[in-house]
PDB file of N, CA and C in Angstrom:
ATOM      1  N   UNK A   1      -0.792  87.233  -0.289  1.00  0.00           N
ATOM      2  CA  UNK A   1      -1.877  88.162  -0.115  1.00  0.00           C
ATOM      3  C   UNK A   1      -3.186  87.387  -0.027  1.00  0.00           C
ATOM      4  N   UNK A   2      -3.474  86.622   1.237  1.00  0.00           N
ATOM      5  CA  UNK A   2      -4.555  86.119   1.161  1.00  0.00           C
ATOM      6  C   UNK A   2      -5.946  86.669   1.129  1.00  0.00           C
ATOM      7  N   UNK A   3      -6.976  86.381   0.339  1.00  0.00           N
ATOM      8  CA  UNK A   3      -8.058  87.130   0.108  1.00  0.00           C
ATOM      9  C   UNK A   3      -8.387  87.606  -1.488  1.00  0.00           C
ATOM     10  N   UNK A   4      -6.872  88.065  -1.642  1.00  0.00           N
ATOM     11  CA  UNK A   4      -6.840  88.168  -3.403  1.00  0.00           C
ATOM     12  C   UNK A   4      -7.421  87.517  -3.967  1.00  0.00           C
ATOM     13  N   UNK A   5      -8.330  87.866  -5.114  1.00  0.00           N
ATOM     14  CA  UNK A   5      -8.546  87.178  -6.385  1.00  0.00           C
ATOM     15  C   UNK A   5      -8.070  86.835  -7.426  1.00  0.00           C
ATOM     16  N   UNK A   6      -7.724  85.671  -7.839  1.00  0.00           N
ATOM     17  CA  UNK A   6      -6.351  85.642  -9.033  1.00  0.00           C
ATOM     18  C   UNK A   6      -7.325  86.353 -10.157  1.00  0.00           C
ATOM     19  N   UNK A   7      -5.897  87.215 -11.259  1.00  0.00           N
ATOM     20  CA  UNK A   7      -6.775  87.796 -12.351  1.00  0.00           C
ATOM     21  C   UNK A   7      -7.281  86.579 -12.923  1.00  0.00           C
ATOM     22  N   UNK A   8      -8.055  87.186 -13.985  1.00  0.00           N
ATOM     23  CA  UNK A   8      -8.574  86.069 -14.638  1.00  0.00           C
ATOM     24  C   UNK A   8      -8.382  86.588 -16.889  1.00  0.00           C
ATOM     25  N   UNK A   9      -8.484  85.446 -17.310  1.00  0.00           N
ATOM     26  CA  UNK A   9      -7.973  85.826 -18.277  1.00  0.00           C
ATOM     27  C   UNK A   9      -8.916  86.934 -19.007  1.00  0.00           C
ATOM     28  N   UNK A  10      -8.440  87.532 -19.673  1.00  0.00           N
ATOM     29  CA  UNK A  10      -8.764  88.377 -20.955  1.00  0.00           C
ATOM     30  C   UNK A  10      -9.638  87.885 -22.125  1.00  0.00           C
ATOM     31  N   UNK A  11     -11.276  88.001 -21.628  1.00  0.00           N
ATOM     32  CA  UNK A  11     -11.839  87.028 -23.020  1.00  0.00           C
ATOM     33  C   UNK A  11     -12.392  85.830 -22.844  1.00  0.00           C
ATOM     34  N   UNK A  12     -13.539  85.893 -23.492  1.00  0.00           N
ATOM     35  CA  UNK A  12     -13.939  84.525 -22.989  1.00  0.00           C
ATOM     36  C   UNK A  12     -13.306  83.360 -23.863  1.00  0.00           C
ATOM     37  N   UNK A  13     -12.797  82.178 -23.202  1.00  0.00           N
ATOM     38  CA  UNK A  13     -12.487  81.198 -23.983  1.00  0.00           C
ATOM     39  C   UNK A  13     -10.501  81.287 -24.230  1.00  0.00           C
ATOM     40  N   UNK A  14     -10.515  82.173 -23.118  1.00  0.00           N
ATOM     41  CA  UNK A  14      -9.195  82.304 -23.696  1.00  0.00           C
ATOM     42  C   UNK A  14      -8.013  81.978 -23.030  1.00  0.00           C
ATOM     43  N   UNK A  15      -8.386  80.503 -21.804  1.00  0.00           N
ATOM     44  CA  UNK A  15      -8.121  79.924 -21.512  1.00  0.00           C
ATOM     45  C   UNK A  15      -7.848  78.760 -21.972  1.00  0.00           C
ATOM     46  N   UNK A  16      -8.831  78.569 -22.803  1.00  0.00           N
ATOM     47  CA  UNK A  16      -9.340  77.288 -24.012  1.00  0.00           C
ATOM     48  C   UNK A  16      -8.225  77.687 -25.415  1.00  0.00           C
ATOM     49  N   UNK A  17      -7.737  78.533 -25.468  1.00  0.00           N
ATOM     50  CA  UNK A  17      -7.523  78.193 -26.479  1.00  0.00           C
ATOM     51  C   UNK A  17      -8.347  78.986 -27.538  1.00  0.00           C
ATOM     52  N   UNK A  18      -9.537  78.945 -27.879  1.00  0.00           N
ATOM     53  CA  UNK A  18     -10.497  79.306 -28.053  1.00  0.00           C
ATOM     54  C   UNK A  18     -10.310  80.661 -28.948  1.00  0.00           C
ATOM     55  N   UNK A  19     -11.303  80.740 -29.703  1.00  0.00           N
ATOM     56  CA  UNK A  19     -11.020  82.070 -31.061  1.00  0.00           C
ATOM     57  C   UNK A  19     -11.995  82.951 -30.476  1.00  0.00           C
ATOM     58  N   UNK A  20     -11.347  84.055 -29.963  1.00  0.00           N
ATOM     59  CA  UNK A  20     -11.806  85.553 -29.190  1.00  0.00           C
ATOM     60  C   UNK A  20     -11.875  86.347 -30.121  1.00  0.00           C
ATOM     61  N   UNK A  21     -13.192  86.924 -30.174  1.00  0.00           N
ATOM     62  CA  UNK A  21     -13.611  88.033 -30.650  1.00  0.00           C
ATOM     63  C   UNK A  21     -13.935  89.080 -29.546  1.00  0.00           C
ATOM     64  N   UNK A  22     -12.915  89.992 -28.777  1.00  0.00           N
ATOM     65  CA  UNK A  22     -13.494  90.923 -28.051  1.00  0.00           C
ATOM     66  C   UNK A  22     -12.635  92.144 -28.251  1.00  0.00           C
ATOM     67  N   UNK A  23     -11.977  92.237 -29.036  1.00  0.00           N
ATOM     68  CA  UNK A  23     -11.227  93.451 -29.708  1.00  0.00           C
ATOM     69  C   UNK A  23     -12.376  94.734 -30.307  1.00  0.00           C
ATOM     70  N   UNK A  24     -11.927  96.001 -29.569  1.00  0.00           N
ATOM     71  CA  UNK A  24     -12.803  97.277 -30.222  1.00  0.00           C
ATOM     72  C   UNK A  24     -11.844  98.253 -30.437  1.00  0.00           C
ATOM     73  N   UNK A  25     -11.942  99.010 -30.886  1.00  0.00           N
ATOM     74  CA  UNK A  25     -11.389 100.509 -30.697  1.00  0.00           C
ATOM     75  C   UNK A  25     -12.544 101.208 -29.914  1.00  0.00           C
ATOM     76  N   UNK A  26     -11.762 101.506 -28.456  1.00  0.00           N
ATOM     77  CA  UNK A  26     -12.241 101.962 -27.427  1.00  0.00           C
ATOM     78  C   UNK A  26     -11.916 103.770 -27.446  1.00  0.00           C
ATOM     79  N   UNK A  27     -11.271 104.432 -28.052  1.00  0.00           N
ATOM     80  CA  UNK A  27     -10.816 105.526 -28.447  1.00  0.00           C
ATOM     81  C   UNK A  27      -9.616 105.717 -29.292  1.00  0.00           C
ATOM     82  N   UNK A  28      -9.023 107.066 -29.591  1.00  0.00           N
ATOM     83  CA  UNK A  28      -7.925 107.540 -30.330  1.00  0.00           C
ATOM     84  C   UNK A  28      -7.654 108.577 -29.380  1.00  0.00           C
ATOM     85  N   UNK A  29      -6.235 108.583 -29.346  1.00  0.00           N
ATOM     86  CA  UNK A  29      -5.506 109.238 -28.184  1.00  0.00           C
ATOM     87  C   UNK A  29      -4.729 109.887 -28.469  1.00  0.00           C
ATOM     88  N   UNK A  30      -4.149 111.256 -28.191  1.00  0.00           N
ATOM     89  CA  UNK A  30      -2.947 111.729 -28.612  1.00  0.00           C
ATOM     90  C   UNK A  30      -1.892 111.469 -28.138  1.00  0.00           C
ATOM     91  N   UNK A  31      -0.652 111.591 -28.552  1.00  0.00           N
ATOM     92  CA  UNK A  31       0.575 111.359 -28.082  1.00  0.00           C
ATOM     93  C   UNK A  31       0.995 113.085 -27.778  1.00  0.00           C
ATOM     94  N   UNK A  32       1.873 113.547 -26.620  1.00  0.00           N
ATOM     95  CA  UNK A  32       2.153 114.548 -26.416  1.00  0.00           C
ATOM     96  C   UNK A  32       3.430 114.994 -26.723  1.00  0.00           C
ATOM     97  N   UNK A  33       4.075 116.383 -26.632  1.00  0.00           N
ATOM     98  CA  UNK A  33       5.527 116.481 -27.055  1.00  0.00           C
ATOM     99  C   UNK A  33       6.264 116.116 -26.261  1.00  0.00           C
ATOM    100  N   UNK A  34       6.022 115.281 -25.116  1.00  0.00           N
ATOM    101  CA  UNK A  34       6.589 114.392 -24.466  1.00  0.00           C
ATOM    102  C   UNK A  34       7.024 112.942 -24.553  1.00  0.00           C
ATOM    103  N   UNK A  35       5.909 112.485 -25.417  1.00  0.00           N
ATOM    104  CA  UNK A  35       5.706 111.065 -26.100  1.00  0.00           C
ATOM    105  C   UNK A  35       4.231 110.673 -24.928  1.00  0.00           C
ATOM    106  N   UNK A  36       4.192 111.280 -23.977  1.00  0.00           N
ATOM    107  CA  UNK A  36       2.551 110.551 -23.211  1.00  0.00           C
ATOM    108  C   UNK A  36       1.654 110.850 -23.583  1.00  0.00           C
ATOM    109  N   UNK A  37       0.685 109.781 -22.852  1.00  0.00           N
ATOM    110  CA  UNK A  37      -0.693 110.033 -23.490  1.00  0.00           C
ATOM    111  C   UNK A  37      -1.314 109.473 -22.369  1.00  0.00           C
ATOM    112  N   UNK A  38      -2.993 109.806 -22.035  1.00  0.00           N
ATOM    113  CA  UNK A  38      -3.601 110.104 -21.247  1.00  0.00           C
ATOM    114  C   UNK A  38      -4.653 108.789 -21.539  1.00  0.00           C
ATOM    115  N   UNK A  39      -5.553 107.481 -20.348  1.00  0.00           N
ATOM    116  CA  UNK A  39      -5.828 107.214 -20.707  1.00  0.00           C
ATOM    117  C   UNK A  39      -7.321 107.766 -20.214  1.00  0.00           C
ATOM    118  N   UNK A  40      -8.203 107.782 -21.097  1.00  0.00           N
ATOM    119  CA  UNK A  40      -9.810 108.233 -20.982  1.00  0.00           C
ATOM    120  C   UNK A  40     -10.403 107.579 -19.412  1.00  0.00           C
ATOM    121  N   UNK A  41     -10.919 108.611 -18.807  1.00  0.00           N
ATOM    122  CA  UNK A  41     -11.496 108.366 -17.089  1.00  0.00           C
ATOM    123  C   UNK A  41     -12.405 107.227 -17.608  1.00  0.00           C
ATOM    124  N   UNK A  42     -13.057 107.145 -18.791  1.00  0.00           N
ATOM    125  CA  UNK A  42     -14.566 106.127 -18.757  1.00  0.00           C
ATOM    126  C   UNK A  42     -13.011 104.869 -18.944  1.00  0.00           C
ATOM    127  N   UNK A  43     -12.448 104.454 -19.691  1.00  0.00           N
ATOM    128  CA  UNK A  43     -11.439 103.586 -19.471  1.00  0.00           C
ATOM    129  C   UNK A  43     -10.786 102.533 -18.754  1.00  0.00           C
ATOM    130  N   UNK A  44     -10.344 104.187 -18.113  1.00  0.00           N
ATOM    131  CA  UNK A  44     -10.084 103.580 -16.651  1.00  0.00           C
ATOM    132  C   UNK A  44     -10.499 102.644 -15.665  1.00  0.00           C
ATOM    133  N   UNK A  45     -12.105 103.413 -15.671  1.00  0.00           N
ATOM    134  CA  UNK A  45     -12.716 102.893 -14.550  1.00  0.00           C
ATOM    135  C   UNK A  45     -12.842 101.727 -14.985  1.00  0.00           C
ATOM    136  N   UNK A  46     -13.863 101.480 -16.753  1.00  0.00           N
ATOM    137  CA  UNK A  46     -14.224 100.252 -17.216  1.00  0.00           C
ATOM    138  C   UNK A  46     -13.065  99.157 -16.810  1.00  0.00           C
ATOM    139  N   UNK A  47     -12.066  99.274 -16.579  1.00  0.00           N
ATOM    140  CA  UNK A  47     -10.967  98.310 -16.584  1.00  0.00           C
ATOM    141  C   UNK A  47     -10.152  98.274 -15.351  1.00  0.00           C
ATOM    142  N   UNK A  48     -11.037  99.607 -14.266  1.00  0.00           N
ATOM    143  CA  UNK A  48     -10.561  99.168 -12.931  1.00  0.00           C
ATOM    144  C   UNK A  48      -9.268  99.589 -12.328  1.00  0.00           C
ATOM    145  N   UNK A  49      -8.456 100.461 -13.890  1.00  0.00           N
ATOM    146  CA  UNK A  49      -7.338 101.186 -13.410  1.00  0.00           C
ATOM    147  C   UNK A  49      -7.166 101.987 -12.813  1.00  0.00           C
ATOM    148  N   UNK A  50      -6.286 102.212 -11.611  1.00  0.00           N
ATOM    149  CA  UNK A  50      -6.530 103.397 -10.405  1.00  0.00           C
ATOM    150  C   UNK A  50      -5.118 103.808 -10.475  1.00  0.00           C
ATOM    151  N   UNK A  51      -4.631 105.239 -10.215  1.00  0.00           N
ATOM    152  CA  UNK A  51      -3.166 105.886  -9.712  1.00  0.00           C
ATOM    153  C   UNK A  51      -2.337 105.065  -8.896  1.00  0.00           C
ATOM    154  N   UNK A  52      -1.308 104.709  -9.608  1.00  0.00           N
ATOM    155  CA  UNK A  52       0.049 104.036  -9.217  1.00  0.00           C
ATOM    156  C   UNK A  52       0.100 102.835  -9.590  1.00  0.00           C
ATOM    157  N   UNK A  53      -1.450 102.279 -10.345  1.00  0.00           N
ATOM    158  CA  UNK A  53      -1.401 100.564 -10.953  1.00  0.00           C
ATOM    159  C   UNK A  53      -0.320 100.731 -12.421  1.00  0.00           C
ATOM    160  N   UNK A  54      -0.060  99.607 -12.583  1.00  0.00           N
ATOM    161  CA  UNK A  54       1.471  99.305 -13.020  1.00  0.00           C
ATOM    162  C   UNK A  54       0.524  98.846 -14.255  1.00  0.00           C
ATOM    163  N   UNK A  55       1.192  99.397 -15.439  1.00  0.00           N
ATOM    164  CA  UNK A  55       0.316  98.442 -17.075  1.00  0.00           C
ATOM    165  C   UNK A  55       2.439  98.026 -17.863  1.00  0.00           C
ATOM    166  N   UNK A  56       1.420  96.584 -18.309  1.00  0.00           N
ATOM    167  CA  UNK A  56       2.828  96.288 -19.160  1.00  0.00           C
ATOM    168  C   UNK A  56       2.111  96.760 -20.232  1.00  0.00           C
ATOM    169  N   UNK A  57       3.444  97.678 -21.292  1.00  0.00           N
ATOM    170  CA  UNK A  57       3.341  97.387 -22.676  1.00  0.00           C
ATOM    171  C   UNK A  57       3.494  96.411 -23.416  1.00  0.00           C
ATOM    172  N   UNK A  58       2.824  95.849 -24.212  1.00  0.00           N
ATOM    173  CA  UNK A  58       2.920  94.740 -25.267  1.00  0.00           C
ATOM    174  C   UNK A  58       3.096  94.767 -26.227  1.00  0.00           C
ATOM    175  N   UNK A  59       4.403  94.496 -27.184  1.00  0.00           N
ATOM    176  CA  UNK A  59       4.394  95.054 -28.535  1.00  0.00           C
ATOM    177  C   UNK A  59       4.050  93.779 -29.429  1.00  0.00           C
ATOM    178  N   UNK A  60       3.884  94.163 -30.906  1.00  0.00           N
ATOM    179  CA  UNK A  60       3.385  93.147 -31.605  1.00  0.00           C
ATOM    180  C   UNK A  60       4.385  93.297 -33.071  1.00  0.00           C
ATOM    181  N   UNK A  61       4.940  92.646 -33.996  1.00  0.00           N
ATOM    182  CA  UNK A  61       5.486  92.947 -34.727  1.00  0.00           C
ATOM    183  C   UNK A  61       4.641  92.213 -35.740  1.00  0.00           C
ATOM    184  N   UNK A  62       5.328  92.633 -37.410  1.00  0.00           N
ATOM    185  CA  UNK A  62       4.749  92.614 -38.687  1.00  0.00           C
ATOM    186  C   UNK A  62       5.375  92.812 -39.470  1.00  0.00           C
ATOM    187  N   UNK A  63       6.130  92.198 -40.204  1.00  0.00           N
ATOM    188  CA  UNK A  63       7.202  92.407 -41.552  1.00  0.00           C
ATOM    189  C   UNK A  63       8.434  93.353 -40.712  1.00  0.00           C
ATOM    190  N   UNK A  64       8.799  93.026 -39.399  1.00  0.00           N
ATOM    191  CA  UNK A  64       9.970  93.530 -38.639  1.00  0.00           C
ATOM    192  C   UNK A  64       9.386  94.787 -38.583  1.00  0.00           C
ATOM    193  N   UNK A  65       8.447  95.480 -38.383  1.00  0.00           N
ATOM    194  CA  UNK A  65       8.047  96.828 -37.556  1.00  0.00           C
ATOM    195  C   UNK A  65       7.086  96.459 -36.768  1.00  0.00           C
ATOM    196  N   UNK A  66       6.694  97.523 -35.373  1.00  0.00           N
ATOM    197  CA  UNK A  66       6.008  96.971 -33.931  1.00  0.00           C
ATOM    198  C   UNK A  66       4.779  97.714 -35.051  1.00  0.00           C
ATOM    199  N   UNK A  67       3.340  97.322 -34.772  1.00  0.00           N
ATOM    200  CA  UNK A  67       2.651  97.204 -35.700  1.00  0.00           C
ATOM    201  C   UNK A  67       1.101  97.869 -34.844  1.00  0.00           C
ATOM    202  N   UNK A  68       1.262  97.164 -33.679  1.00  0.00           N
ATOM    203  CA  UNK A  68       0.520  97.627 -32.778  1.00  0.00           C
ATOM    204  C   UNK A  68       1.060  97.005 -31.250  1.00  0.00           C
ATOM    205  N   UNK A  69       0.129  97.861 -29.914  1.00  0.00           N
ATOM    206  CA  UNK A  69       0.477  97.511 -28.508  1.00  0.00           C
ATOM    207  C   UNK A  69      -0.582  97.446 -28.010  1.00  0.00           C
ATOM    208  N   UNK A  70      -0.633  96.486 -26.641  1.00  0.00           N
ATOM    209  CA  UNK A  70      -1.515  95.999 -25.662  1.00  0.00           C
ATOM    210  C   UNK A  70      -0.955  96.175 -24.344  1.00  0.00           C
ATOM    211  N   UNK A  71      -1.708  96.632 -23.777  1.00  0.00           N
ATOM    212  CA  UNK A  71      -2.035  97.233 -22.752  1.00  0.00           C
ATOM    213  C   UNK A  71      -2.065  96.516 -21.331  1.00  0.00           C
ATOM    214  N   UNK A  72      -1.456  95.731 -20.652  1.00  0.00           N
ATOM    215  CA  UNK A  72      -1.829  94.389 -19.649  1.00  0.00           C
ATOM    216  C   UNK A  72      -1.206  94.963 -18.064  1.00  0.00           C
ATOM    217  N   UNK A  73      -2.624  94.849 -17.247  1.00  0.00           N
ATOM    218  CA  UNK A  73      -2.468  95.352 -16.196  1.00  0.00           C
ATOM    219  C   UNK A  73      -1.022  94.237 -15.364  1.00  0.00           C
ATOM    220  N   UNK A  74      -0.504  94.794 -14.897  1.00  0.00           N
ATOM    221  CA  UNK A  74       0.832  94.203 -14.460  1.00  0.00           C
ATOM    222  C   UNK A  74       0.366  92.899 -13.714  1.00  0.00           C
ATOM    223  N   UNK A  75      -0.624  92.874 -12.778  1.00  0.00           N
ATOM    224  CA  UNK A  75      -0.956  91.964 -11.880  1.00  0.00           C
ATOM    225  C   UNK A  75      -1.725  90.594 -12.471  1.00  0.00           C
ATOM    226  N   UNK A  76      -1.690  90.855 -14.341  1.00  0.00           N
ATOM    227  CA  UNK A  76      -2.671  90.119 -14.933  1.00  0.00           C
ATOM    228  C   UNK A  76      -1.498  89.152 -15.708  1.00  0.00           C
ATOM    229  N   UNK A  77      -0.168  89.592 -14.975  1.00  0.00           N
ATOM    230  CA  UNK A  77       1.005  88.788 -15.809  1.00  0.00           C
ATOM    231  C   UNK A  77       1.194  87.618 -15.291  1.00  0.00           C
ATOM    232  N   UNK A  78       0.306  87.191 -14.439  1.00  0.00           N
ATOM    233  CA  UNK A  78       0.536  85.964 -14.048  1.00  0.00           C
ATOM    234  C   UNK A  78       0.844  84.756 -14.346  1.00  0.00           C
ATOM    235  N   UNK A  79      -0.397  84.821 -15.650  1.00  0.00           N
ATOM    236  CA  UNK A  79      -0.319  83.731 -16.896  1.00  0.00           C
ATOM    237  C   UNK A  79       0.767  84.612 -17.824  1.00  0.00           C
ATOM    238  N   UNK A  80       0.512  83.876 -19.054  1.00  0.00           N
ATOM    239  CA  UNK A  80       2.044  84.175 -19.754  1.00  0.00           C
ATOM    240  C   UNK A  80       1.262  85.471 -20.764  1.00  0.00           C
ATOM    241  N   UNK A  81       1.996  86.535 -21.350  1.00  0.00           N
ATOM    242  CA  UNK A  81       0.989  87.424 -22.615  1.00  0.00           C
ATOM    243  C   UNK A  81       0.276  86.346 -23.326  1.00  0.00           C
ATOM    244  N   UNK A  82       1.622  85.801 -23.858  1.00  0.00           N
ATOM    245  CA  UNK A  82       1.347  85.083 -25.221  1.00  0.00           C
ATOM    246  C   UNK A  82      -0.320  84.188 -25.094  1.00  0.00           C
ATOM    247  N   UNK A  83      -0.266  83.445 -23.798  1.00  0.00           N
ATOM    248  CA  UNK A  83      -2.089  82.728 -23.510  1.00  0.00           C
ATOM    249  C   UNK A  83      -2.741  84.028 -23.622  1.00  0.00           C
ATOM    250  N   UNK A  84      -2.493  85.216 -22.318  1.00  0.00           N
ATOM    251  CA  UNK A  84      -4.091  86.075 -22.562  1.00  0.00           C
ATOM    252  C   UNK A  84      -3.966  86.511 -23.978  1.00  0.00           C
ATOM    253  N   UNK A  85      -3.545  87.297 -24.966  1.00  0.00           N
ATOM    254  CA  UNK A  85      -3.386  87.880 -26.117  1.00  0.00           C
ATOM    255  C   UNK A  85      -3.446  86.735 -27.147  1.00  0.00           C
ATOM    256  N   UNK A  86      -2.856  85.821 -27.555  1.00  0.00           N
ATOM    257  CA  UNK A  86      -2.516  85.162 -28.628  1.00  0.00           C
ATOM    258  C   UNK A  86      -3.921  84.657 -29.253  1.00  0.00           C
ATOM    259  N   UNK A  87      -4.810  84.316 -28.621  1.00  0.00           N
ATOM    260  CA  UNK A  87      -6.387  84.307 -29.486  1.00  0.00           C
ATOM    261  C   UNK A  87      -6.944  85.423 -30.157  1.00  0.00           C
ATOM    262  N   UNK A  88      -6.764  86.564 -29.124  1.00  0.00           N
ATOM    263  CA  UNK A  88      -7.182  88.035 -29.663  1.00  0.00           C
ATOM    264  C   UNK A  88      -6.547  88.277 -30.865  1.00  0.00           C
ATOM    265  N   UNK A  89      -5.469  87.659 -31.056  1.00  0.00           N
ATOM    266  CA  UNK A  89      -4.150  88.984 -31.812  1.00  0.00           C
ATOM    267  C   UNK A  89      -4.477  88.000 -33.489  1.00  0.00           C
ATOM    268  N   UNK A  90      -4.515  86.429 -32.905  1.00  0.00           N
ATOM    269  CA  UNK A  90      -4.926  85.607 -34.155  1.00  0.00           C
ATOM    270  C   UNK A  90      -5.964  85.816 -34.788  1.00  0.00           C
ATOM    271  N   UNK A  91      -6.601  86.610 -34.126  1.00  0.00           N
ATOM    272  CA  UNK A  91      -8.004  87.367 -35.205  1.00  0.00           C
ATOM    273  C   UNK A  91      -8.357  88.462 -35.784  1.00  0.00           C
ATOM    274  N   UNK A  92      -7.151  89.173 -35.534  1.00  0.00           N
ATOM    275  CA  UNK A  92      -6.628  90.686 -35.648  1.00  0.00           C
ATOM    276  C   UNK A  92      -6.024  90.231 -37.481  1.00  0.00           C
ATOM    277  N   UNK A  93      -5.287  89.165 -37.283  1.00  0.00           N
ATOM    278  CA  UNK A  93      -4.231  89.020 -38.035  1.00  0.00           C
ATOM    279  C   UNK A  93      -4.235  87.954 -39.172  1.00  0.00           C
TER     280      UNK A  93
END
């Protein structure tokens, strides 16, 4: 796909290695009697997600239960989770 822009990582420094501080709680969401949930239009846009873009789930574990999940636009799997996330998650934790 020439012209593309490769993604780029998640965070500054987080290429480096580098100790990322860019974690927020961006909202609280419901889960439906379906198990879905809806993500917020301001969201979206902030992050560029449009109808039919592909998100991986990311799970995280903690004394053997998933503890929390991340959110990674499919096309951003280029690099490995563990580089974009693993600075973020080490400061979570």
């Amino acid at each position: 796909m020439a012209g593309k822009k490769a993604p780029q990582p998640c965070g500054p420094g987080s290429m480096l290695g580098e100790s990322v501080r860019c974690c927020k709680v961006e909202a609280l969401i419901p889960i439906d009697a379906r198990g879905q949930i809806v993500l917020p239009k301001d969201l979206r846009e902030k992050a560029g997600i449009k109808a039919g873009d592909k998100l991986a789930v990311v799970s995280f574990e903690s004394d053997g239960q998933v503890c929390c999940f991340a959110l990674v636009k499919a096309d951003a799997l280029a690099g490995t989770v563990k580089d974009m996330l693993g600075p973020i998650m080490k400061d979570i934790f």
